[in-house]
Protein backbone atom coordinates (compact mmCIF):
# COMPACT_ATOMS: atom_id res chain seq x y z
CA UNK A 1 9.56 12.50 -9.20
CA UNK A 2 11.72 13.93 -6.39
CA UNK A 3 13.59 16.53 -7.53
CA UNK A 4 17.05 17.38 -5.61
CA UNK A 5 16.11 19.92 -3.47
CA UNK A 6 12.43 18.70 -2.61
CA UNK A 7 14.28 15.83 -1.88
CA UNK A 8 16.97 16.77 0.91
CA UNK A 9 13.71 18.38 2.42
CA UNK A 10 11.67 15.39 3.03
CA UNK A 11 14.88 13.88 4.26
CA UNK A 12 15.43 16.96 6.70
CA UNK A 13 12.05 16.64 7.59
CA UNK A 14 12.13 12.86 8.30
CA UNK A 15 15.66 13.05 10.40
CA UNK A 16 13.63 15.53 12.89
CA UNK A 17 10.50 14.05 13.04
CA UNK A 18 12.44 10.54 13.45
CA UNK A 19 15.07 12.20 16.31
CA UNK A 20 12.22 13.95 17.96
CA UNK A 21 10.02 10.43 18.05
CA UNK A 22 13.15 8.51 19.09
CA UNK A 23 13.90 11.02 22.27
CA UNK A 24 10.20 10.50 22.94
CA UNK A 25 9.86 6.75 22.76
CA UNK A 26 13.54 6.10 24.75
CA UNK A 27 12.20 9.01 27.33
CA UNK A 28 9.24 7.55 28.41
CA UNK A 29 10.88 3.80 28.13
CA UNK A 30 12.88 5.04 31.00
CA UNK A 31 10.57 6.93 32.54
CA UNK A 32 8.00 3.62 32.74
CA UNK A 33 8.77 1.13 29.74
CA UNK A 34 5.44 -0.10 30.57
CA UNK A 35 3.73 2.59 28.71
CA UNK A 36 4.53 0.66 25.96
CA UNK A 37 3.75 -2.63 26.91
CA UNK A 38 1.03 -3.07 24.13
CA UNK A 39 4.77 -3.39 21.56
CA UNK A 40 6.28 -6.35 23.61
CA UNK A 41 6.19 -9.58 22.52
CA UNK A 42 3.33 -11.58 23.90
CA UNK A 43 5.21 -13.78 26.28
CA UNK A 44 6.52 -10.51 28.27
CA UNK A 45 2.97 -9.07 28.19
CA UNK A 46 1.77 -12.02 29.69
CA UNK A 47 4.28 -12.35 32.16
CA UNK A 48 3.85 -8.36 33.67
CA UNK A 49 0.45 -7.37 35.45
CA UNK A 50 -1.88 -5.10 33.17
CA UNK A 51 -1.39 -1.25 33.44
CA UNK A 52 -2.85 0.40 36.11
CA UNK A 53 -5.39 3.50 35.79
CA UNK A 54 -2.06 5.65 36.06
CA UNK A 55 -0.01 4.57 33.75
CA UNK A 56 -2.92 3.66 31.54
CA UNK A 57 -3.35 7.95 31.52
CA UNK A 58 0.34 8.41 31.24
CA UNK A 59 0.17 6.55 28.35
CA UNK A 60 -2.37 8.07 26.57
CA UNK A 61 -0.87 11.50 27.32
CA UNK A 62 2.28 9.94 25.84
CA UNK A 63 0.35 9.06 23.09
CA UNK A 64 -1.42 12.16 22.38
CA UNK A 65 1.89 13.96 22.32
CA UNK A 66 3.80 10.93 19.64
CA UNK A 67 0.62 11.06 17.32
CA UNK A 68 0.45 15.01 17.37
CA UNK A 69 4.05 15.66 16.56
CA UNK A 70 3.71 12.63 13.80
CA UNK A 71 0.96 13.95 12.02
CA UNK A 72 1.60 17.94 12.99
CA UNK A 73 5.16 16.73 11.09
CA UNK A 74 2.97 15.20 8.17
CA UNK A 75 0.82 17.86 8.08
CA UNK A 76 3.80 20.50 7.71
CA UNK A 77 4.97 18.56 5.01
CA UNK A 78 1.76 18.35 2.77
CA UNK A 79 1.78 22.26 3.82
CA UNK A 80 4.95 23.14 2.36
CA UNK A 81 4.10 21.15 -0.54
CA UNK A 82 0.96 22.57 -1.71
CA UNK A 83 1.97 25.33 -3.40
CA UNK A 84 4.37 23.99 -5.63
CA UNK A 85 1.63 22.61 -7.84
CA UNK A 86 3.55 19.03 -7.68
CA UNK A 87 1.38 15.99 -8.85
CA UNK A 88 -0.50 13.67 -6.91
CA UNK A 89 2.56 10.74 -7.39
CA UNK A 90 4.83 13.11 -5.91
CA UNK A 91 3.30 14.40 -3.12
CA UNK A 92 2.23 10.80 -2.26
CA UNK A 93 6.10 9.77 -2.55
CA UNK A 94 7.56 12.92 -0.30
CA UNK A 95 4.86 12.25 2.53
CA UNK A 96 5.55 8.07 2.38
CA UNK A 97 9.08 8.98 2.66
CA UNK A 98 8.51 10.84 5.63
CA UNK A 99 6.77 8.49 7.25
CA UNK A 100 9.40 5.76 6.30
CA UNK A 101 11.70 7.04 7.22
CA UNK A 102 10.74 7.27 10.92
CA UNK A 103 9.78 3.89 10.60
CA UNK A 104 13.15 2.70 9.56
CA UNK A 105 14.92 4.73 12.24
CA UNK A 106 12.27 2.53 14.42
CA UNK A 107 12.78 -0.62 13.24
CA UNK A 108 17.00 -0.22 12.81
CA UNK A 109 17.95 1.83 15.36
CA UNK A 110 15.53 1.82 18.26
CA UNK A 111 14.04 -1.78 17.77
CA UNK A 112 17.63 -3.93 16.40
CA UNK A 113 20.16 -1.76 17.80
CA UNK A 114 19.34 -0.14 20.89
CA UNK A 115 16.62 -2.79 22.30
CA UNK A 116 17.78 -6.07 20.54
CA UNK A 117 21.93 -5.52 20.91
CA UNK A 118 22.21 -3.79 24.07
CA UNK A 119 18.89 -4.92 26.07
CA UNK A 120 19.07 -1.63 28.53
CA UNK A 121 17.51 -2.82 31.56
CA UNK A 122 15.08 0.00 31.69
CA UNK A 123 13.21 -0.96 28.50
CA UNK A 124 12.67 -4.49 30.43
CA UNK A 125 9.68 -4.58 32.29
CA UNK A 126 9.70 -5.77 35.68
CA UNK A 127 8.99 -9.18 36.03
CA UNK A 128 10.36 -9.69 32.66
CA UNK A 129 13.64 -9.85 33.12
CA UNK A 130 13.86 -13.52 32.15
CA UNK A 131 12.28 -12.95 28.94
CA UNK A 132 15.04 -9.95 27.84
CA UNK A 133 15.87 -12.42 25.08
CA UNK A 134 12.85 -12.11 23.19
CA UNK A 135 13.69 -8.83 22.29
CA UNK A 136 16.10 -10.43 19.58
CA UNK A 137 12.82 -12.12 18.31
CA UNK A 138 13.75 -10.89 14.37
CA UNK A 139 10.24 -12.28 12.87
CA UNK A 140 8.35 -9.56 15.21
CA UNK A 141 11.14 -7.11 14.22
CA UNK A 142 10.33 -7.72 10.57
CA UNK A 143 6.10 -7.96 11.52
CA UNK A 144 6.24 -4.95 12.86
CA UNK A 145 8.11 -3.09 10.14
CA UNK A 146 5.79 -4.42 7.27
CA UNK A 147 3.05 -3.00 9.63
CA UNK A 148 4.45 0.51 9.23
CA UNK A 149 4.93 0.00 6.02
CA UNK A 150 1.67 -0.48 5.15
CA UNK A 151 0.70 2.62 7.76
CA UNK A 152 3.51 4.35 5.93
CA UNK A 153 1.53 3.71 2.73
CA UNK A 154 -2.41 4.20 4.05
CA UNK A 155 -1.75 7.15 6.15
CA UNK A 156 0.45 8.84 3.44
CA UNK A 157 -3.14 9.12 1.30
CA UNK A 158 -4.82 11.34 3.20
CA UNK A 159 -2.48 14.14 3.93
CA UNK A 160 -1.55 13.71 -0.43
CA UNK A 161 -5.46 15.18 -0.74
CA UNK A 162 -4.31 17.75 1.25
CA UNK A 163 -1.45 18.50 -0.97
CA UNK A 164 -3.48 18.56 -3.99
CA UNK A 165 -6.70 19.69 -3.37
C-alpha cells in the first residue's frame, strides 16, 4: 500500500513531470504542431503533406528530450524508492501512478480541454483547418487514453525491478 507520505510524493512527482511534459508538448505545438502530426486523427494526417527532413529531425530532438525527462522522472522515482525496502506491489503502484497521472493530465487537460474546447489555431495544422472539428472526436480521446493506460501499466514493470532488485 501507499502510505501518506510516499503518497503525496508520487503525486508531487507526477504534477512536475506532468507540468514539465505539458509546457513541452503546447511549446513545440506552437512552435510547429506538425511535430506531432503522427497524434492527429487520420483524416487531418491525410489532408497535410508528410514531414519534411527538418521537421522530421526537430521532431525527433523533441522526442529525445519528452522520453528523457519521462523516464529520467521514472527513473528518479524507482531511485528514491529503493531504499525503503517497499514490496514489489508497491513500488509497481507508486511508478503506475506516476505515469498516470501524466497521462490523465494528457488526456483531460491537454487533449479535452485545451485542444477539444478551445481549438487554438496553432495546434491546427495548415491545411487542416477544415477538419478542426475532429479534434472533439471523443472515441480517439478515449483510444488513446486506454493506450497509456496500458503503457502506464507495461512500462511501470521495468523500472519496479529496479526498485526491488
Amino acid at each position: 500500500m501507499l502510505d501518506s507520505q510516499a503518497l503525496q510524493h508520487t503525486l508531487l512527482n507526477g504534477t512536475i513531470l506532468s507540468l514539465v511534459l505539458g509546457i513541452i508538448i503546447m511549446g513545440s505545438l506552437r512552435y510547429n504542431a506538425r511535430l506531432w502530426l503522427q497524434d492527429y486523427p487520420k483524416p487531418i494526417r491525410d489532408a497535410v503533406p508528410p514531414l519534411t527532413n527538418t521537421e522530421k529531425r526537430e521532431r525527433l530532438v523533441v522526442g529525445i528530450i519528452f522520453m528523457s525527462i519521462l523516464f529520467g522522472m521514472v527513473i528518479l522515482e524507482a531511485v528514491q524508492l529503493r531504499g525503503d525496502g517497499v514490496s514489489f506491489g508497491t513500488a509497481y503502484l507508486h511508478l503506475f501512478t506516476l505515469l498516470l497521472m501524466f497521462n490523465l493530465f494528457d488526456a483531460l487537460v491537454l487533449d479535452l480541454f485545451i485542444l477539444a474546447l478551445f481549438k487554438p489555431k496553432f495546434a491546427i495544422p495548415n491545411g487542416a483547418e477544415n477538419l478542426a472539428y475532429l479534434f472533439n472526436d471523443y472515441r480517439k480521446h478515449l483510444t488513446d487514453f486506454m493506450k497509456g493506460v496500458v503503457f502506464c501499466a507495461v512500462g511501470s514493470l521495468p523500472f519496479t525491478l529496479i526498485v526491488i532488485l
